[in-house]
C-alpha atoms as a PDB file:
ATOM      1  CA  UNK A   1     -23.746 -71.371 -23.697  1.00  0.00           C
ATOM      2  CA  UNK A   2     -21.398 -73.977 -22.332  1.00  0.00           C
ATOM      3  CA  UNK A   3     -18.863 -73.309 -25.172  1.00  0.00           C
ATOM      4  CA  UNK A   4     -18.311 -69.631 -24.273  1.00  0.00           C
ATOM      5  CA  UNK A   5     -16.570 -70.330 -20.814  1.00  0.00           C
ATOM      6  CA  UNK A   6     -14.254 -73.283 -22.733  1.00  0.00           C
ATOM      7  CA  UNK A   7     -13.283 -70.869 -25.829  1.00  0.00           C
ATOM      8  CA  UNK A   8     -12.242 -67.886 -23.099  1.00  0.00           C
ATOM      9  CA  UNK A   9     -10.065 -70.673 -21.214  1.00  0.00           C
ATOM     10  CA  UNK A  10      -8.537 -71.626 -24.445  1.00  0.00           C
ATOM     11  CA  UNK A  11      -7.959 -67.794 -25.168  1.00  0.00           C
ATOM     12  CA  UNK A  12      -6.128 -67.447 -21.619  1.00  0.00           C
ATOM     13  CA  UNK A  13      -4.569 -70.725 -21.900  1.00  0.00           C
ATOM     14  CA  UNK A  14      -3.286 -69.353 -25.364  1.00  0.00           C
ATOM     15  CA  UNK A  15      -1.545 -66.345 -24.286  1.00  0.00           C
ATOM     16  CA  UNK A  16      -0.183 -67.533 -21.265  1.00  0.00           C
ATOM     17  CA  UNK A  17       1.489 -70.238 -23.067  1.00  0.00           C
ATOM     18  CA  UNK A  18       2.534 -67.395 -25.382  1.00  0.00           C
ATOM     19  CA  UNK A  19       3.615 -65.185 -22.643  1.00  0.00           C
ATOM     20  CA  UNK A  20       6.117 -68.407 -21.254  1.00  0.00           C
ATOM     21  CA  UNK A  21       7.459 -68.537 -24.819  1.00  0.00           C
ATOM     22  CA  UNK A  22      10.629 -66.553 -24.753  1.00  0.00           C
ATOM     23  CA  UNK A  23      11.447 -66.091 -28.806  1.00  0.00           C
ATOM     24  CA  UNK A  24      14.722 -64.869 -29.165  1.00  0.00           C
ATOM     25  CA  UNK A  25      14.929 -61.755 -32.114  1.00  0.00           C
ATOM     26  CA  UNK A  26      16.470 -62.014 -35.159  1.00  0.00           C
ATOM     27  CA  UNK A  27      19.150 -59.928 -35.385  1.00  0.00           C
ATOM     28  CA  UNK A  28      19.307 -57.280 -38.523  1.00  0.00           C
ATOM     29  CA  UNK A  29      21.388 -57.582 -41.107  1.00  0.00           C
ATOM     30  CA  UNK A  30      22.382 -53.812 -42.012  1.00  0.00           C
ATOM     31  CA  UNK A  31      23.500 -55.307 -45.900  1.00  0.00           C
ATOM     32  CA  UNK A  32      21.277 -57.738 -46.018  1.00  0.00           C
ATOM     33  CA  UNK A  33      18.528 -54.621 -46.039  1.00  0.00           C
ATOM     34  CA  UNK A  34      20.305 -52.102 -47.876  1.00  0.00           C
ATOM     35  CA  UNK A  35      20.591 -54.917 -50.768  1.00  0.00           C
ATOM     36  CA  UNK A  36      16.567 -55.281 -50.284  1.00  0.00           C
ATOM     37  CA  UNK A  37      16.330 -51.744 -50.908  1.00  0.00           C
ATOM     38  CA  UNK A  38      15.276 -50.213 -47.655  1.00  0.00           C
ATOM     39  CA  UNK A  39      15.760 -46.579 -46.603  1.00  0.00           C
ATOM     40  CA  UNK A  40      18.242 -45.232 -43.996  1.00  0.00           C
ATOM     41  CA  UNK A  41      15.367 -44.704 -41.873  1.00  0.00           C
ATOM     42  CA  UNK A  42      13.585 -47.885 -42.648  1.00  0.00           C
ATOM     43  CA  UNK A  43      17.201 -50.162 -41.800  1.00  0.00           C
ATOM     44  CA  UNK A  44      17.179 -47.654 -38.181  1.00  0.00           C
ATOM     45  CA  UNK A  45      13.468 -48.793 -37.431  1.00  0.00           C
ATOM     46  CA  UNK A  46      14.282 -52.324 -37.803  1.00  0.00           C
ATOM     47  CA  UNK A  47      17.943 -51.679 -35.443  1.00  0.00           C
ATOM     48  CA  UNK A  48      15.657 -49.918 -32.960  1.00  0.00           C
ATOM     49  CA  UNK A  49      12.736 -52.493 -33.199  1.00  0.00           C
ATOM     50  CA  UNK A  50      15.245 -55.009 -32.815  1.00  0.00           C
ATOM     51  CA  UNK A  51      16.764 -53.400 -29.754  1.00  0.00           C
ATOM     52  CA  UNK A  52      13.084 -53.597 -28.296  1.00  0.00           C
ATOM     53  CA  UNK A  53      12.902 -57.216 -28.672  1.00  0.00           C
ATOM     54  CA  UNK A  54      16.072 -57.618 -27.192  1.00  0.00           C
ATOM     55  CA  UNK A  55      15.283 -56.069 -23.738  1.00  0.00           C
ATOM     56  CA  UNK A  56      11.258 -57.550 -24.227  1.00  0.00           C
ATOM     57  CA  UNK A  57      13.207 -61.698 -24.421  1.00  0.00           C
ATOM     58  CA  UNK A  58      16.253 -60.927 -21.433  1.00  0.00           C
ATOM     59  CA  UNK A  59      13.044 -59.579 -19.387  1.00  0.00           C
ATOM     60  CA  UNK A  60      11.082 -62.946 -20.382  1.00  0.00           C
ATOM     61  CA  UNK A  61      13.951 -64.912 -19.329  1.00  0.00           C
ATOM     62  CA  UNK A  62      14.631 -63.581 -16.410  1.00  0.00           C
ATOM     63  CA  UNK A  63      10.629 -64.025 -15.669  1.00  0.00           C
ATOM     64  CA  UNK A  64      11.093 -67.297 -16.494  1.00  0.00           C
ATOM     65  CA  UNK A  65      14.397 -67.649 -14.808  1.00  0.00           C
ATOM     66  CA  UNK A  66      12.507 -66.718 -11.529  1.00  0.00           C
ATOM     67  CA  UNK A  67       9.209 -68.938 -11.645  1.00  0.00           C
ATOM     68  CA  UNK A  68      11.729 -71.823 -12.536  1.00  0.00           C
ATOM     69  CA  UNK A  69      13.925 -71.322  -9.493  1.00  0.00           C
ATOM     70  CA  UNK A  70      10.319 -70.859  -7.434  1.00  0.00           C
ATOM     71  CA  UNK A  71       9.049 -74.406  -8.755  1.00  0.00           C
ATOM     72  CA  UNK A  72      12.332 -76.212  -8.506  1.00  0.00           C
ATOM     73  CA  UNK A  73      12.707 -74.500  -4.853  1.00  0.00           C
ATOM     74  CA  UNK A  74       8.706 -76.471  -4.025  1.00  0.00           C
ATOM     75  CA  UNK A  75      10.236 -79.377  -5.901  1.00  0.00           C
ATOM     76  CA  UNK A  76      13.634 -79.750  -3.633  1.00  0.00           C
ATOM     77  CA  UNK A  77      11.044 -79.343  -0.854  1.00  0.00           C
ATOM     78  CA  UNK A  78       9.116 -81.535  -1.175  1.00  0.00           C
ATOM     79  CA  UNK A  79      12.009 -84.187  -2.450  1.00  0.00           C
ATOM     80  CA  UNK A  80      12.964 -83.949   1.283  1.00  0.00           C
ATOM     81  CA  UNK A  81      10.189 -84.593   2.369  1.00  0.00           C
ATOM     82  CA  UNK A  82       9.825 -87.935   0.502  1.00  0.00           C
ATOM     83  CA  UNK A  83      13.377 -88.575   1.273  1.00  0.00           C
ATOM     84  CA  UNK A  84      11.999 -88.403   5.506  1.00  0.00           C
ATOM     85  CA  UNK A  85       9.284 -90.075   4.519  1.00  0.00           C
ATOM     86  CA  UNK A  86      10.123 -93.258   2.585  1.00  0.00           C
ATOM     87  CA  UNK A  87      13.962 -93.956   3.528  1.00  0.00           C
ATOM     88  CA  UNK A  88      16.015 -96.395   2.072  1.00  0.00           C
ATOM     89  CA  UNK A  89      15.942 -98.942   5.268  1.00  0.00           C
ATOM     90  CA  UNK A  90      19.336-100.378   5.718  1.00  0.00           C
ATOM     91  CA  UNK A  91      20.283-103.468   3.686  1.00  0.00           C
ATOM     92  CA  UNK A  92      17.379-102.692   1.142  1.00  0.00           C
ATOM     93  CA  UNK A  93      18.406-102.739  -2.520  1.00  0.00           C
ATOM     94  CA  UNK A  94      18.245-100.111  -4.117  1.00  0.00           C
ATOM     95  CA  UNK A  95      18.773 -99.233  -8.034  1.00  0.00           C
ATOM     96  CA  UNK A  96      20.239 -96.039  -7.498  1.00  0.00           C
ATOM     97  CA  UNK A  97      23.188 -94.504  -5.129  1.00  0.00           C
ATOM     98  CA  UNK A  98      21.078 -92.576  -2.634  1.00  0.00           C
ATOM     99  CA  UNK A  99      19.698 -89.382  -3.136  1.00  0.00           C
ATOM    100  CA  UNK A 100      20.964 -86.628  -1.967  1.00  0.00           C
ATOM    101  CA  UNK A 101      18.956 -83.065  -0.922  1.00  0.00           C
ATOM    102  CA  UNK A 102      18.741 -80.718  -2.923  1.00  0.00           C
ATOM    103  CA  UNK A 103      19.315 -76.968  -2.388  1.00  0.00           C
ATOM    104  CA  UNK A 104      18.717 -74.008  -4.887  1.00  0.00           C
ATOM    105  CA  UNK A 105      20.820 -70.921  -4.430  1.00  0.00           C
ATOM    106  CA  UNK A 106      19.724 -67.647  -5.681  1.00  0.00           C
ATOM    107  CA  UNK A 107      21.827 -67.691  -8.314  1.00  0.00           C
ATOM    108  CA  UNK A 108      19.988 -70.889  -9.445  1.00  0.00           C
ATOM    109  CA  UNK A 109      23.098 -73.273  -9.245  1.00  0.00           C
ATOM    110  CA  UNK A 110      21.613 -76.710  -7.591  1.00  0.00           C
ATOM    111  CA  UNK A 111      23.992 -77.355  -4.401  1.00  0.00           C
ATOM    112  CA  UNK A 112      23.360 -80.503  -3.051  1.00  0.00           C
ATOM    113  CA  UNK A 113      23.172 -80.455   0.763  1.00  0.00           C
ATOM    114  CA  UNK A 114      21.929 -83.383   2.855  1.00  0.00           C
ATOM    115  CA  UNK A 115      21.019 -81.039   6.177  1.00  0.00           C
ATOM    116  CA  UNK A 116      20.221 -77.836   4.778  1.00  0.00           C
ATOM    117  CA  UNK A 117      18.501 -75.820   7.207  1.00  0.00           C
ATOM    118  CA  UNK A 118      15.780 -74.076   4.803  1.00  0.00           C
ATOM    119  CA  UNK A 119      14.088 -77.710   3.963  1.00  0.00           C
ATOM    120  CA  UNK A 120      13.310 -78.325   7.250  1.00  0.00           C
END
């Protein structure tokens, strides 16, 4: 009985690994299938299948797009907040220059902003 519960969260872990996966289509070849002898309505089912991946992976990636600005957004967060936390106290050596904050617009270009208002 104790297998059942594991095999289901290896199912869901399955597909939502799969649904993360953003696998770009392969484009049709229009001579490429007329030389492997398919119909004119066969080569416009593969165009118009094609054209359905298409929209299916730019809708993945901007899924994925999103979450990823959401988790780097936590991330910058929470970067501040060790920054406050654990300063570099003056004369200590450190191995790096020092950090700065990070911001993430909308547009999900990384600004770096010491005193932005939004980590706070």
């Amino acid at each position: 009985m104790d297998k059942i519960p594991l095999i289901l969260a290896v199912i869901w872990a399955s597909s939502v690994g799969a649904q993360e996966a953003c696998i770009e289509p392969f484009r049709p070849d229009a001579e490429y299938l007329a030389d492997g002898g398919f119909t004119p309505e066969e080569m416009r089912e593969e165009f118009r299948t094609y054209f359905s991946e298409v929209e299916d992976y730019l809708n993945c990636l901007n899924s994925s797009g999103a979450r990823i600005r959401q988790e780097a957004t936590a991330a910058a967060q929470d970067y501040s907040r060790v920054l406050d936390l654990h300063p570099v106290k003056p004369g200590q050596r450190i191995e790096q220059e020092s950090a700065p904050r990070v911001e993430l617009s909308e547009s999900g270009t990384l600004f770096l902003d010491y005193e932005a208002e939004w980590l706070q």
